[in-house]
Protein backbone atom coordinates (compact mmCIF):
# COMPACT_ATOMS: atom_id res chain seq x y z
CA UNK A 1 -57.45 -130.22 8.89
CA UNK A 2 -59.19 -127.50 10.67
CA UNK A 3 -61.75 -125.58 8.39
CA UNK A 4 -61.41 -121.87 8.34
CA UNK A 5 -64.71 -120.07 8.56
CA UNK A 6 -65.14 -116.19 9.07
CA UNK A 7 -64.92 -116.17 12.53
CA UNK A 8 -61.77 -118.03 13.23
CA UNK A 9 -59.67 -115.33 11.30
CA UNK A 10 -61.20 -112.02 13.00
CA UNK A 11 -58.55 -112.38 15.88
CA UNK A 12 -55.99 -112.18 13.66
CA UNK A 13 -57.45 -109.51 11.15
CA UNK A 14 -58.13 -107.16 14.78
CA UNK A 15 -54.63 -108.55 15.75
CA UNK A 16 -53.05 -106.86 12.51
CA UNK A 17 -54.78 -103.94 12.37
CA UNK A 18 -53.72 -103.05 16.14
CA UNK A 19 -49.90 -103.98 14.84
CA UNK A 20 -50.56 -101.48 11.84
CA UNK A 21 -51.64 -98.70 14.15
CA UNK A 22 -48.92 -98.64 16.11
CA UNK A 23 -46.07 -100.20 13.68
CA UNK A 24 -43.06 -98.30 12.46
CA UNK A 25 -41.92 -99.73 9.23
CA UNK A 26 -43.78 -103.01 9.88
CA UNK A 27 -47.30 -100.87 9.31
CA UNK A 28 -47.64 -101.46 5.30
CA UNK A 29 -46.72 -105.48 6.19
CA UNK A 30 -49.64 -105.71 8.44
CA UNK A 31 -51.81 -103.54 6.38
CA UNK A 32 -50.88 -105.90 3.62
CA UNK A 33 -51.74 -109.46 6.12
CA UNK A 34 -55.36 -107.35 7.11
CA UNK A 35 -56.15 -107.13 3.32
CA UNK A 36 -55.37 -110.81 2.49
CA UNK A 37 -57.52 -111.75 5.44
CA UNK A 38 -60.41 -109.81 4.75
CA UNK A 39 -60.43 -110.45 0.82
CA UNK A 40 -60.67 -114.38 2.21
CA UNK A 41 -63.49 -113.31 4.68
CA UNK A 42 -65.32 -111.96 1.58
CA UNK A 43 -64.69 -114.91 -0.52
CA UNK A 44 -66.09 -116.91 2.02
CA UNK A 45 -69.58 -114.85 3.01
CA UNK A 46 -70.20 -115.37 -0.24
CA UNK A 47 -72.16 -118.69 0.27
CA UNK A 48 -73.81 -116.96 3.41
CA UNK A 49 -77.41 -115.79 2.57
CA UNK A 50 -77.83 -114.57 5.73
CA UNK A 51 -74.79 -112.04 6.51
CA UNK A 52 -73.23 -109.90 4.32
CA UNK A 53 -69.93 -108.57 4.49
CA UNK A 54 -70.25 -105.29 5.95
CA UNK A 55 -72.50 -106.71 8.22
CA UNK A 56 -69.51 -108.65 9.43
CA UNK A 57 -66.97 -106.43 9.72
CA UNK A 58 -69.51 -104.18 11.77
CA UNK A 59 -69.99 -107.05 13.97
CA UNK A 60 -66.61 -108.93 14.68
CA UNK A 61 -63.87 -106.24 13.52
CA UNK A 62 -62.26 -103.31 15.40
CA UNK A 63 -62.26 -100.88 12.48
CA UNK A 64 -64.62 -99.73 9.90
CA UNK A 65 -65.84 -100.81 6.78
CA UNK A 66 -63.92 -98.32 4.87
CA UNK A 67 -61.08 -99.03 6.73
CA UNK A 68 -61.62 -102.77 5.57
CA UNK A 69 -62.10 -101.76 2.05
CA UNK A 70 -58.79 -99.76 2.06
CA UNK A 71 -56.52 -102.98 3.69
CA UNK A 72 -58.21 -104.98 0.63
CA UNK A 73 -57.71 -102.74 -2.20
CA UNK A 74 -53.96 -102.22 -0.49
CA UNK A 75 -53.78 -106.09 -0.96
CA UNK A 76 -54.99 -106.17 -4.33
CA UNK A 77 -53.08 -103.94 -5.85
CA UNK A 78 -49.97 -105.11 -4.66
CA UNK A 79 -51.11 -107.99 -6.41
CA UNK A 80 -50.70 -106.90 -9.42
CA UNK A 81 -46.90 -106.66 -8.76
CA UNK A 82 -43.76 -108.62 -8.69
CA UNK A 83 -42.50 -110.30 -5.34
CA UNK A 84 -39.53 -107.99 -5.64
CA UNK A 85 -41.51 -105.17 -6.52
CA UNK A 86 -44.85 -105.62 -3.68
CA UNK A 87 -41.14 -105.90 -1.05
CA UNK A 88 -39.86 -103.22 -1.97
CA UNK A 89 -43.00 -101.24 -1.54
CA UNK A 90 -43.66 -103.05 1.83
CA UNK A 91 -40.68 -102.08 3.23
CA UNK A 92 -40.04 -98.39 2.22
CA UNK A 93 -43.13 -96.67 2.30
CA UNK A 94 -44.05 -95.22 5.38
CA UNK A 95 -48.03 -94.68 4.39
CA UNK A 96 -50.47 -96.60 2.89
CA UNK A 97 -51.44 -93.85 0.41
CA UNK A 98 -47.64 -93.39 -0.31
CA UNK A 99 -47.95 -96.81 -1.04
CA UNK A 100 -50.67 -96.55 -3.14
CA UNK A 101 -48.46 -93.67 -5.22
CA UNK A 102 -45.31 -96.22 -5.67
CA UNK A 103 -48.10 -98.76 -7.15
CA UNK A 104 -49.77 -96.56 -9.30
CA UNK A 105 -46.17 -96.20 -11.02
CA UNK A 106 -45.41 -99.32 -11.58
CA UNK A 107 -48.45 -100.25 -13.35
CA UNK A 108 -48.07 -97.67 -15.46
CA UNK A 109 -44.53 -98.34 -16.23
CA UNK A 110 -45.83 -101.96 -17.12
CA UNK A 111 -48.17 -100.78 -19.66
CA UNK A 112 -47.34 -101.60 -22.87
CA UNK A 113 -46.84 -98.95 -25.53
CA UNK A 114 -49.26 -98.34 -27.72
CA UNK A 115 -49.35 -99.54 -31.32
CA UNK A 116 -48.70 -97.07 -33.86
CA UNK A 117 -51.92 -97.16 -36.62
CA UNK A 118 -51.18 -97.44 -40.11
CA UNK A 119 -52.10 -94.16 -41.71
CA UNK A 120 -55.57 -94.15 -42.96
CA UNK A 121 -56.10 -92.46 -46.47
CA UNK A 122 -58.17 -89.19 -46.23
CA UNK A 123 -62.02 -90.03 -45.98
CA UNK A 124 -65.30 -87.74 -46.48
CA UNK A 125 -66.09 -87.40 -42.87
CA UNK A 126 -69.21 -87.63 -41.37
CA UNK A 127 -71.76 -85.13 -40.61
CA UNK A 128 -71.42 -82.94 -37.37
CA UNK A 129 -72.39 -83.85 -34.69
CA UNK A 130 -74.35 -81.78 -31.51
CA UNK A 131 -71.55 -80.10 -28.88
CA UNK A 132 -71.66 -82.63 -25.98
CA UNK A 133 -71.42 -80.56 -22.92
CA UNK A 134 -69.35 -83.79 -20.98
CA UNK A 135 -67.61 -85.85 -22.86
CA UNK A 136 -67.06 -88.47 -20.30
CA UNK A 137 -70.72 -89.54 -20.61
CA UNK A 138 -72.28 -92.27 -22.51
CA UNK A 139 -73.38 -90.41 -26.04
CA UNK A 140 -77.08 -90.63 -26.70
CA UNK A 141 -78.37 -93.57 -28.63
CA UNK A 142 -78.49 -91.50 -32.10
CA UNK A 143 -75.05 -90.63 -32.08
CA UNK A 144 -73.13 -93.78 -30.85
CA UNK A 145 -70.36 -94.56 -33.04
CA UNK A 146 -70.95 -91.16 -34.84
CA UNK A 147 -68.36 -89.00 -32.31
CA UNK A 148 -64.70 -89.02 -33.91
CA UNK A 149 -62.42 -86.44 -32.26
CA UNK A 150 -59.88 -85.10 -35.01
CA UNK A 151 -56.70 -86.27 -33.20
CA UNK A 152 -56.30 -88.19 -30.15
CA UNK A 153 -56.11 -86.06 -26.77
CA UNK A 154 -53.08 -87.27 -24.73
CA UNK A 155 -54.01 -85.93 -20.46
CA UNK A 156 -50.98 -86.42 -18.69
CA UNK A 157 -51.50 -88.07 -15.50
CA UNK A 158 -49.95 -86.67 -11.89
CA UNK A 159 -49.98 -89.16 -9.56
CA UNK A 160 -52.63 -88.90 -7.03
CA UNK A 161 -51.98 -87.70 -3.47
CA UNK A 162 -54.78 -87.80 -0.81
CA UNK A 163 -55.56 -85.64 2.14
CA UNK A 164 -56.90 -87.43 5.24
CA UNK A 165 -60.25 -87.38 4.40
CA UNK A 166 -59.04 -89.45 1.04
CA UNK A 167 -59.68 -86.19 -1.04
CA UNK A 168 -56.85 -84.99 -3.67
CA UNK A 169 -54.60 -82.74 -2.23
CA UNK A 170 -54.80 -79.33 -4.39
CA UNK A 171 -51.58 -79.14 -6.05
CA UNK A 172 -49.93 -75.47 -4.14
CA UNK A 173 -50.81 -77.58 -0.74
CA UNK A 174 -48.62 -80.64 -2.11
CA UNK A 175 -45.39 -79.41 -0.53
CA UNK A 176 -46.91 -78.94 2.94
CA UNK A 177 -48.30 -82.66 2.78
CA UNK A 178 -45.17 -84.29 1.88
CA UNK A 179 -43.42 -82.61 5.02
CA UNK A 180 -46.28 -84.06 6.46
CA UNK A 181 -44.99 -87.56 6.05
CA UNK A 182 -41.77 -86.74 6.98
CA UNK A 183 -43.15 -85.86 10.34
CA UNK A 184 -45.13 -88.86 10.15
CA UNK A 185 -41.76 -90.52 10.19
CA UNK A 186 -40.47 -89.09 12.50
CA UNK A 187 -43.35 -89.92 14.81
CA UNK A 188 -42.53 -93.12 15.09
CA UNK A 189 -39.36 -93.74 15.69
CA UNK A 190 -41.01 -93.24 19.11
CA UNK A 191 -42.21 -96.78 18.37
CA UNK A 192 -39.17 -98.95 18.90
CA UNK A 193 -38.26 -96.66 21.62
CA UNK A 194 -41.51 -97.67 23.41
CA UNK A 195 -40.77 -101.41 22.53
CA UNK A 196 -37.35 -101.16 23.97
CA UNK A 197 -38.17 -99.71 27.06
CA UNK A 198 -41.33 -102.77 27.26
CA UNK A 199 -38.43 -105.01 26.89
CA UNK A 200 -36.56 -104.07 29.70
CA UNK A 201 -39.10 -103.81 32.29
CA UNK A 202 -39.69 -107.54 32.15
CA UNK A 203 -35.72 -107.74 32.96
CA UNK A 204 -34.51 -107.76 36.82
CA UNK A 205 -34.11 -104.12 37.28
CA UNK A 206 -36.56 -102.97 35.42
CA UNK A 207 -38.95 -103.71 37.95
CA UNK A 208 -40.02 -99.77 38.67
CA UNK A 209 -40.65 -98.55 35.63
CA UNK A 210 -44.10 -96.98 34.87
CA UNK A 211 -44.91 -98.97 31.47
CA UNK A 212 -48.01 -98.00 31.30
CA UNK A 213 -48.09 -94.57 31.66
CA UNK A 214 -44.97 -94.34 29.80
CA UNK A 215 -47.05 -95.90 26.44
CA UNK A 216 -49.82 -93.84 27.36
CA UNK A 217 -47.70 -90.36 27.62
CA UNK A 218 -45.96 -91.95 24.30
CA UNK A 219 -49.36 -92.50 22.66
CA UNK A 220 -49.92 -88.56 23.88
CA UNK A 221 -46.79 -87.08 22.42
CA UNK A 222 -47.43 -89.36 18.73
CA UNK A 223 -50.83 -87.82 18.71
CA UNK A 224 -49.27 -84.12 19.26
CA UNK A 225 -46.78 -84.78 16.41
CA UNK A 226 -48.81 -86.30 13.77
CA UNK A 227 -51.86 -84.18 14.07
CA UNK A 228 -49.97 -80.88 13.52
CA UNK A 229 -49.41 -82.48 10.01
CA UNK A 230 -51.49 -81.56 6.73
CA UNK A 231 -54.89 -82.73 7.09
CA UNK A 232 -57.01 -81.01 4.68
CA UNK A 233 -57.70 -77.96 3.06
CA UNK A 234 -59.31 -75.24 4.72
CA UNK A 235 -63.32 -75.01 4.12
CA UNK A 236 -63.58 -71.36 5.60
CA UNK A 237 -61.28 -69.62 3.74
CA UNK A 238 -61.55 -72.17 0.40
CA UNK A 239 -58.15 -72.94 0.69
CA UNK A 240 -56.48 -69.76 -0.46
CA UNK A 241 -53.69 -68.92 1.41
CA UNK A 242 -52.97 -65.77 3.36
CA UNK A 243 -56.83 -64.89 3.48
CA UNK A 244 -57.38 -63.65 6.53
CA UNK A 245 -59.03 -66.76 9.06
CA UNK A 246 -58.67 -67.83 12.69
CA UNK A 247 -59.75 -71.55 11.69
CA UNK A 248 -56.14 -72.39 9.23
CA UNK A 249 -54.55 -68.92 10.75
CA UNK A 250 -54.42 -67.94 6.91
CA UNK A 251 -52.32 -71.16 6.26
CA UNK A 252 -55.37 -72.56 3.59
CA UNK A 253 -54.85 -75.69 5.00
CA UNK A 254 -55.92 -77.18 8.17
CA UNK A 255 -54.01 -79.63 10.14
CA UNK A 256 -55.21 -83.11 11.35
CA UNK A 257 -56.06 -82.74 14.73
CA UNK A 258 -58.80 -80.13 13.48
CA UNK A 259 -60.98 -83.21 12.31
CA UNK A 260 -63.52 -83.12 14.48
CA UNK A 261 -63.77 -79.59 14.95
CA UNK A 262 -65.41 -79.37 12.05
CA UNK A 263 -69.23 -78.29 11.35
CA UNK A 264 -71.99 -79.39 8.97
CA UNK A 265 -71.43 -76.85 6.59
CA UNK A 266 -67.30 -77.42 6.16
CA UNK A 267 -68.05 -81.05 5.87
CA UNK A 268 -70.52 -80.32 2.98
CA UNK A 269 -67.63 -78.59 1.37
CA UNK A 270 -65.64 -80.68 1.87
CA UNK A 271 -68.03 -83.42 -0.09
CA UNK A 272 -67.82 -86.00 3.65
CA UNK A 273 -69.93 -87.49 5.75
């Protein structure tokens, strides 16, 4: 039996992750196979002292280290799913964060309700306590245990949806992003199309035809579509629609394609590298 080390499953990890970038409905599937992959990479590198995993994936892999991080957190939290359930996902999402939406409700649909506590009779309660300016941080030594709110605060949760920069999408902007997707979609049903024509140039007849500009112009017209999509919102104006700037043409939001048009100071408001 052959042993599997590191290196004998980067081909197919780069292998996936070219399938996934160009994929139509298959993309979550090979997503999905990237993740598995890379969480057994890890697993292994563990009883390497002399390479970590990062190192690795810098070294041997076609895509970045937050890229790689994104396939395996994909993988792990399908994990946490039913067969029928991590299918269903696979196959009908057309993103991976809309994937990571349809997840996110099923694990909270699986959580169990909570337990009703028996009423507690009325008790002297104890002294007051200092205002805590955030109350998500750890309380100070001298008044652990000591911090009772008076009834439980219930925050509803919205489901999370991310902008391409993996930034929450401010809520008046979340309209725009889901036609975003839909022109995702749209995109690439160019895919097949392209696959299709592949096919038949390898037939008798098919002998003239141009396949590789045809990808290439194919790869062109993709790009066009998807980047007029939501990308982010706007760091000139802050977002706030119909105030007057040439960067989101008073939109508040910027499209993809404007990515790397970007300069130090939007990126520092925007809290990316």
């Amino acid at each position: 039996m052959t042993q599997i080390s590191p290196l004998s499953l980067k081909g197919e990890i780069n292998a996936h992750h070219r399938e996934a970038m160009r994929a139509g409905n298959e993309l979550l599937h090979h997503a999905h196979a990237c993740g598995e992959l890379l969480t057994q990479v890890k697993e292994l590198l563990k009883a390497d002292k002399n390479t970590t995993f990062g190192n690795w994936v810098e070294q041997f892999i076609d895509f970045s280290v937050r890229s790689a991080q994104c396939y395996m957190k994909l993988y792990k939290d399908l994990g946490k799913l039913s067969n029928a359930q991590r299918l269903r996902i696979l196959d009908s999402a057309d993103n991976i964060s809309e994937a990571r939406r349809l997840i996110a409700g099923h694990i909270e649909q699986a959580k169990p309700e909570p337990k009703s506590e028996p009423q507690q009779p009325t008790q002297e309660r104890p002294p007051a306590v200092p205002f805590i300016e955030n109350p998500d941080a750890d309380p100070p030594p001298e008044l652990e245990g000591r911090i009772e709110p008076e009834e439980p605060v219930v925050v509803p949760q919205a489901s999370v949806v991310l902008d391409c920069f993996d930034r929450p999408v401010p809520d008046h902007f979340r309209e725009a992003h889901a036609t975003a997707g839909a022109i995702a979609t749209q995109a690439r049903r160019l895919d097949p199309i392209l696959r299709e024509v592949l096919s038949l140039a390898e037939q008798e007849g098919g002998e003239f035809i141009a396949c590789a500009a045809i990808e290439e112009e194919i790869k062109k017209i993709k790009g066009r579509i998807i980047g007029a999509c939501y990308g982010f919102e706007c760091p000139k104006c802050e977002g706030v629609v119909g105030k007057p700037c040439k960067f989101c043409q008073s939109r508040g939001w910027v499209p993809v394609e404007k990515k790397g048009k970007l300069s130090a100071a939007d990126k520092e408001y925007l809290g990316i590298d």
